[in-house]
PDB file of N, CA and C in Angstrom:
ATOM      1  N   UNK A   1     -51.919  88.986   3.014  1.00  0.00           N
ATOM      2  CA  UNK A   1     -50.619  88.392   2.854  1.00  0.00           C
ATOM      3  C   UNK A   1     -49.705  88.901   3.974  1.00  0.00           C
ATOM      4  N   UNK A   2     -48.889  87.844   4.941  1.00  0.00           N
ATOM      5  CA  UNK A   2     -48.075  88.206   5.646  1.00  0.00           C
ATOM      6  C   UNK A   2     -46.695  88.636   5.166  1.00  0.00           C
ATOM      7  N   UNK A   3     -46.609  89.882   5.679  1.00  0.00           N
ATOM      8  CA  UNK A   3     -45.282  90.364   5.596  1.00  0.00           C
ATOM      9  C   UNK A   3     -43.951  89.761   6.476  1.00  0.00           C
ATOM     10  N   UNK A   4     -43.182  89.121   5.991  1.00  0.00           N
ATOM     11  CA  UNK A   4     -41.750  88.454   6.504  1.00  0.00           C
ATOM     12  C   UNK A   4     -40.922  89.968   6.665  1.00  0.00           C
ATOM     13  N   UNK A   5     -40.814  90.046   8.413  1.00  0.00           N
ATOM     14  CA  UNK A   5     -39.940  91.505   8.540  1.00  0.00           C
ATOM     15  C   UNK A   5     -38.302  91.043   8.190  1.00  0.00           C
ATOM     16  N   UNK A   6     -37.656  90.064   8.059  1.00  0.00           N
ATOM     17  CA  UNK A   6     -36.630  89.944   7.755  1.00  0.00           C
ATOM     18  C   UNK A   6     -35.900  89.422   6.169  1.00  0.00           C
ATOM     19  N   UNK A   7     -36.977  89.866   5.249  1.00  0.00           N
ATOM     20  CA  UNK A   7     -36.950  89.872   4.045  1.00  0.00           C
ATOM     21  C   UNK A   7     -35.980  90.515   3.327  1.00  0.00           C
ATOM     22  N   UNK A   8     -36.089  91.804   4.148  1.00  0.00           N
ATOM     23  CA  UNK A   8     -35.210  93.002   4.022  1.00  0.00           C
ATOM     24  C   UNK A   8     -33.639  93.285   4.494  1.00  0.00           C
ATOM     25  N   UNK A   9     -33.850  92.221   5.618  1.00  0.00           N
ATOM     26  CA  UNK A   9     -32.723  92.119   6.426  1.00  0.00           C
ATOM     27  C   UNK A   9     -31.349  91.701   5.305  1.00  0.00           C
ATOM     28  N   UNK A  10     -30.130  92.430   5.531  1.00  0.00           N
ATOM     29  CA  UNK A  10     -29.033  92.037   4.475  1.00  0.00           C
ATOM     30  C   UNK A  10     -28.639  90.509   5.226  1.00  0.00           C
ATOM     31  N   UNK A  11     -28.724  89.423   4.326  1.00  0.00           N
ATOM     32  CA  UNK A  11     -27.807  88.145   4.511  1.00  0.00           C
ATOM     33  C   UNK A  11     -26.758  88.050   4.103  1.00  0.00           C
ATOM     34  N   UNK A  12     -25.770  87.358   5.499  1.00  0.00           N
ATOM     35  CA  UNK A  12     -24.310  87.402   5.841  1.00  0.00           C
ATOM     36  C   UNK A  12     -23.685  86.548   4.217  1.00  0.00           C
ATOM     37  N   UNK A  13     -22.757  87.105   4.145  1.00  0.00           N
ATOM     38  CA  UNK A  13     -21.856  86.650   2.956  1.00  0.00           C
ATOM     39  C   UNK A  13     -21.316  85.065   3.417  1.00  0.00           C
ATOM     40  N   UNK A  14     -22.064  84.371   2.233  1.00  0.00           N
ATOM     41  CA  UNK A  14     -21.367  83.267   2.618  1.00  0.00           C
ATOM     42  C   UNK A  14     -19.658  83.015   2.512  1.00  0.00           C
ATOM     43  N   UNK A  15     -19.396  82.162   3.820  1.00  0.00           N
ATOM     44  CA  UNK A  15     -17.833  81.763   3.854  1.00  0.00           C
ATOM     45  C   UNK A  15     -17.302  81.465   2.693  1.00  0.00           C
ATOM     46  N   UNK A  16     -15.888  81.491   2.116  1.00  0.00           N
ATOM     47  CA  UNK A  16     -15.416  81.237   1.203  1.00  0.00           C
ATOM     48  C   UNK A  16     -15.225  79.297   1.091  1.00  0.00           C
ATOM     49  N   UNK A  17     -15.411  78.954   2.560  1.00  0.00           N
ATOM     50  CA  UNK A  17     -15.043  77.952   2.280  1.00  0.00           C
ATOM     51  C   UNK A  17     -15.192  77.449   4.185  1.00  0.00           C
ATOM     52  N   UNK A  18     -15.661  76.005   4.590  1.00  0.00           N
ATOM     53  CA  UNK A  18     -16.025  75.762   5.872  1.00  0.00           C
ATOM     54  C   UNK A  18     -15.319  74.432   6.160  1.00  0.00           C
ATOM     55  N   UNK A  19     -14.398  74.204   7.116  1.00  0.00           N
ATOM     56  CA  UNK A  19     -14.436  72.940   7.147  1.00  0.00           C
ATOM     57  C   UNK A  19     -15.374  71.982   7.795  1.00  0.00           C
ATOM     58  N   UNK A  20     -15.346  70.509   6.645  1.00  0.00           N
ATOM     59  CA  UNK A  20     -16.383  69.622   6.624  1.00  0.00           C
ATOM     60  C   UNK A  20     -17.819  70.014   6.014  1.00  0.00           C
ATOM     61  N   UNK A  21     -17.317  71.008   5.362  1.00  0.00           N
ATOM     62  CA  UNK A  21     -18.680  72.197   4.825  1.00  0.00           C
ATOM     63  C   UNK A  21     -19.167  70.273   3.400  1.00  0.00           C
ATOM     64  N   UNK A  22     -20.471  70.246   3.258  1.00  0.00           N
ATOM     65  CA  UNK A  22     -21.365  69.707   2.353  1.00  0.00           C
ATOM     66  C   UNK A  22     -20.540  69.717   1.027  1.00  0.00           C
ATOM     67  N   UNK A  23     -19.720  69.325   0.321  1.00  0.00           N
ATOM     68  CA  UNK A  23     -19.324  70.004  -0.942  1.00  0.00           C
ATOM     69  C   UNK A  23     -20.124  69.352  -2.052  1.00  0.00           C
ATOM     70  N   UNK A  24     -21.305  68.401  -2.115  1.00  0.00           N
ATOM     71  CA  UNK A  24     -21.823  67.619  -2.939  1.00  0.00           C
ATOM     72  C   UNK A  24     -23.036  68.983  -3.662  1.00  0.00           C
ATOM     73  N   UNK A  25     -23.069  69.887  -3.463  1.00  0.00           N
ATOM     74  CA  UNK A  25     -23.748  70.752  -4.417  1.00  0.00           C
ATOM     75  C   UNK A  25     -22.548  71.774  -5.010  1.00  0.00           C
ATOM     76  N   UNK A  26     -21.636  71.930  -4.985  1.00  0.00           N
ATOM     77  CA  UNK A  26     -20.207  73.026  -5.760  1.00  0.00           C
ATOM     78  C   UNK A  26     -20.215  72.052  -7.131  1.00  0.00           C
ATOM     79  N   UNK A  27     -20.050  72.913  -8.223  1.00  0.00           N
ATOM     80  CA  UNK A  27     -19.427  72.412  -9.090  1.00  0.00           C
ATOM     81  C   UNK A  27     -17.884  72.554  -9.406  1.00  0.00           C
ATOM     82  N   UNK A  28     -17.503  71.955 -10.443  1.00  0.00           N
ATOM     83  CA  UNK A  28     -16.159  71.104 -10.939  1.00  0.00           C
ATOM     84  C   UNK A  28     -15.502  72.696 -10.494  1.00  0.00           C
ATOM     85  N   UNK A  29     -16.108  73.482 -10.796  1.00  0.00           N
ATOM     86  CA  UNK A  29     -15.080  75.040 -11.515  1.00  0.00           C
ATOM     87  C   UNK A  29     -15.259  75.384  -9.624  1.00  0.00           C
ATOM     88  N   UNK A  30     -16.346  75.595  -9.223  1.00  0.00           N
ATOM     89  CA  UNK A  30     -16.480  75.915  -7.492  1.00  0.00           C
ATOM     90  C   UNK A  30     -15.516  75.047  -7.162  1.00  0.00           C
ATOM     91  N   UNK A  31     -15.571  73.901  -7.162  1.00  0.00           N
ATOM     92  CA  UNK A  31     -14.282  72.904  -6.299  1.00  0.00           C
ATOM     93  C   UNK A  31     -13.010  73.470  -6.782  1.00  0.00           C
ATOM     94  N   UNK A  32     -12.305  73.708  -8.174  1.00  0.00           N
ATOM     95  CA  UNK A  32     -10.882  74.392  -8.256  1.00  0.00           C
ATOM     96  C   UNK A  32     -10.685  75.496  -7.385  1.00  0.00           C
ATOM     97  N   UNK A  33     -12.078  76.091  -7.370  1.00  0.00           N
ATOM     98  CA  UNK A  33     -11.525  77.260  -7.158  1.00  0.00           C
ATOM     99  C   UNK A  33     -11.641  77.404  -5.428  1.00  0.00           C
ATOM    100  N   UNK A  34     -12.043  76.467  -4.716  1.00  0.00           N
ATOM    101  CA  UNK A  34     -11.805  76.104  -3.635  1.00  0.00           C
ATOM    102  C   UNK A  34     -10.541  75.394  -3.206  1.00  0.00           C
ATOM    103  N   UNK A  35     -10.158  74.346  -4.012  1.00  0.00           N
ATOM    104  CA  UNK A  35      -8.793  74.103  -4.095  1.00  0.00           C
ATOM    105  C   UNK A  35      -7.840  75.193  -3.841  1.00  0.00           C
ATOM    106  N   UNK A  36      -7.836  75.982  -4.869  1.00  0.00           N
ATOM    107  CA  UNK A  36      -6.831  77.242  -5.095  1.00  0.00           C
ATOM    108  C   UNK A  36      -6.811  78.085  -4.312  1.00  0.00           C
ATOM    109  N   UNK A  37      -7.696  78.394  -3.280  1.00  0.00           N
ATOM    110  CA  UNK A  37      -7.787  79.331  -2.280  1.00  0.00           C
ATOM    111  C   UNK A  37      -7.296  78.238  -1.104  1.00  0.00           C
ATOM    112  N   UNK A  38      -7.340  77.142  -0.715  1.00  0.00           N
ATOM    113  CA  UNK A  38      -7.157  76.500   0.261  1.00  0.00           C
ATOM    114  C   UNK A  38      -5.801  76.392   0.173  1.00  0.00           C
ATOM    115  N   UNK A  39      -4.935  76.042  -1.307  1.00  0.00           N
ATOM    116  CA  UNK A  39      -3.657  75.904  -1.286  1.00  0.00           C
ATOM    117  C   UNK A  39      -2.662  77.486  -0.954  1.00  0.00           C
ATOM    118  N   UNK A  40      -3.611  78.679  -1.496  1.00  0.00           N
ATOM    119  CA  UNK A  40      -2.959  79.656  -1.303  1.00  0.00           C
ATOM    120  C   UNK A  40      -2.709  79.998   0.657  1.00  0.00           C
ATOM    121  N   UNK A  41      -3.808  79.826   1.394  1.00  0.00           N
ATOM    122  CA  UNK A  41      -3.885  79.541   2.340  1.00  0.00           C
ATOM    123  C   UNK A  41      -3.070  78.784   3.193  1.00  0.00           C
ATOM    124  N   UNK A  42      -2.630  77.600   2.633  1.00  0.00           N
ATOM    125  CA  UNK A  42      -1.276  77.206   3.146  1.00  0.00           C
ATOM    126  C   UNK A  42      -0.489  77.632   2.858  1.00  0.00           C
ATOM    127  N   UNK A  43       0.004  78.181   1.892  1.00  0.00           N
ATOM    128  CA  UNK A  43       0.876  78.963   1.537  1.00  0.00           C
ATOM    129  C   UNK A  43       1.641  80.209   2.364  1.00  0.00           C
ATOM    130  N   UNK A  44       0.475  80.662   2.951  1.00  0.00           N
ATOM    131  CA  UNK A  44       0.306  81.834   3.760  1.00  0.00           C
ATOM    132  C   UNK A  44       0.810  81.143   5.280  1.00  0.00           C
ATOM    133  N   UNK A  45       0.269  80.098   5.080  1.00  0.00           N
ATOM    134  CA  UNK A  45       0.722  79.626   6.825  1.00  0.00           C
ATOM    135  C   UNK A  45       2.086  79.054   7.357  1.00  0.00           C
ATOM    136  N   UNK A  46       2.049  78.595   5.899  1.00  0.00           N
ATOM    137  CA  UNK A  46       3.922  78.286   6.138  1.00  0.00           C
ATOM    138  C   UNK A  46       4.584  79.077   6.260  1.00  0.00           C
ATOM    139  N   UNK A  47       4.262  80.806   5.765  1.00  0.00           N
ATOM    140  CA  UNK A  47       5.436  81.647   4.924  1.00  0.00           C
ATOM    141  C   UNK A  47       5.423  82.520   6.626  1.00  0.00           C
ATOM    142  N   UNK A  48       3.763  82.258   7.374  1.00  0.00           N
ATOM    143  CA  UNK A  48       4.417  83.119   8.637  1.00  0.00           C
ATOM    144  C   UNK A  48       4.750  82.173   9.515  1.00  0.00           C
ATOM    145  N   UNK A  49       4.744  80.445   9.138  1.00  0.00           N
ATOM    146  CA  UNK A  49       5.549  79.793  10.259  1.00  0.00           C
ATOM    147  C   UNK A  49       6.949  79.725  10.398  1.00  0.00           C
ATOM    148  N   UNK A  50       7.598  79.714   9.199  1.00  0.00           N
ATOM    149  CA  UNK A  50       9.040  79.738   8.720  1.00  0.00           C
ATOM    150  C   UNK A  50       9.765  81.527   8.953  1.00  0.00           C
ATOM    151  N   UNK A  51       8.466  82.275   9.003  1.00  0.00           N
ATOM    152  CA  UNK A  51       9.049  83.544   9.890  1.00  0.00           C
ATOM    153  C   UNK A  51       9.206  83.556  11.219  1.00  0.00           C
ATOM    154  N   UNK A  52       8.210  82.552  11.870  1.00  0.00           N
ATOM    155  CA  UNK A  52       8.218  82.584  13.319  1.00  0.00           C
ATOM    156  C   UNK A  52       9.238  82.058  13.625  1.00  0.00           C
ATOM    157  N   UNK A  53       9.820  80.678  12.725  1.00  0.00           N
ATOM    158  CA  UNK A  53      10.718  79.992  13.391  1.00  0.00           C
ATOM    159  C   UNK A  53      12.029  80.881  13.360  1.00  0.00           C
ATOM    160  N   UNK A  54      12.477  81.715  12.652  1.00  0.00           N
ATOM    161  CA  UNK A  54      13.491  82.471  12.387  1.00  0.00           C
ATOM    162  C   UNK A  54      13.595  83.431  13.324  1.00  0.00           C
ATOM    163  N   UNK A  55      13.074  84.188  13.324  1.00  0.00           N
ATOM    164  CA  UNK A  55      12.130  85.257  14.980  1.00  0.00           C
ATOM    165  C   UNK A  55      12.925  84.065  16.400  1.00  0.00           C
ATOM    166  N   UNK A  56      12.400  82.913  16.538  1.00  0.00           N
ATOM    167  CA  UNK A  56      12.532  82.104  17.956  1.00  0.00           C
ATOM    168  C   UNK A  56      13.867  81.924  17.447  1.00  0.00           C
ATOM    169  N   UNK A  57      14.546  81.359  16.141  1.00  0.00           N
ATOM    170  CA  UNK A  57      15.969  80.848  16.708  1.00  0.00           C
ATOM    171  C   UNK A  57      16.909  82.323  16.993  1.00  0.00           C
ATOM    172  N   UNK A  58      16.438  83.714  16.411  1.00  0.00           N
ATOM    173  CA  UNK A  58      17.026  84.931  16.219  1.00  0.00           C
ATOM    174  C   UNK A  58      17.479  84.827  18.386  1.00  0.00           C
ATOM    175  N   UNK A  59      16.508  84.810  18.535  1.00  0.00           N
ATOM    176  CA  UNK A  59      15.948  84.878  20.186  1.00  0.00           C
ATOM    177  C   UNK A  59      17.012  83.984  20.878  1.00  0.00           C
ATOM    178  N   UNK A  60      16.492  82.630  20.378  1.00  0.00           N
ATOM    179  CA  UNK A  60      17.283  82.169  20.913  1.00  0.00           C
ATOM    180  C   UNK A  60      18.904  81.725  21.166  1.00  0.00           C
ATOM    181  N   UNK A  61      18.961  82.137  20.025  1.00  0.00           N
ATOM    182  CA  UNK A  61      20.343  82.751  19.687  1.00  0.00           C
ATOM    183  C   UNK A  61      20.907  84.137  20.882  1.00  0.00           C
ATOM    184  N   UNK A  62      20.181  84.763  20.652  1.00  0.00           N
ATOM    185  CA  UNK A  62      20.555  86.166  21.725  1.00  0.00           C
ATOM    186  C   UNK A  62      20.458  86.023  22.889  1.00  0.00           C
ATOM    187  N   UNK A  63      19.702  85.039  23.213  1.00  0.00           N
ATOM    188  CA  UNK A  63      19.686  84.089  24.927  1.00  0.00           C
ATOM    189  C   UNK A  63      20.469  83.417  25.473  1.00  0.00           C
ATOM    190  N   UNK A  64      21.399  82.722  24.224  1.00  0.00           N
ATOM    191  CA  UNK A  64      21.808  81.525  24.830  1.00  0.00           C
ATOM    192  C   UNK A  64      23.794  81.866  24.053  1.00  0.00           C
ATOM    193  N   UNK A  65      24.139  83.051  24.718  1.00  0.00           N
ATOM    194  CA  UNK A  65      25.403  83.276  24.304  1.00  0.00           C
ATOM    195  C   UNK A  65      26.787  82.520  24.861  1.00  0.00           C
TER     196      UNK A  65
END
């Protein structure tokens, strides 16, 4: 019997989530809970875009006296 040397090998943690990733094998409860991480995720992206924008007008404010 052949021994497979990468049997042993640790496999990478799958992504939480890929875009255009296959979703026709997740179930109902996998899809919420993909939902819910994707929405928290925006969440996150707005909260440091609406910091950035505050940061640039701070700036530009102090530039343009």
């Amino acid at each position: 019997m052949a021994v497979n040397p990468f049997d042993d090998m640790p496999r990478p943690a799958p992504k939480a989530h890929e875009l255009g990733q296959d979703l026709s094998a997740l179930s109902l409860h996998e899809l919420d809970e993909r939902i819910a991480l994707l929405k928290a995720e925006i969440d996150r992206l707005e909260a440091a875009r609406t910091a950035k924008e505050a940061s640039r007008r701070a700036a530009d404010g102090a530039f343009n006296l």
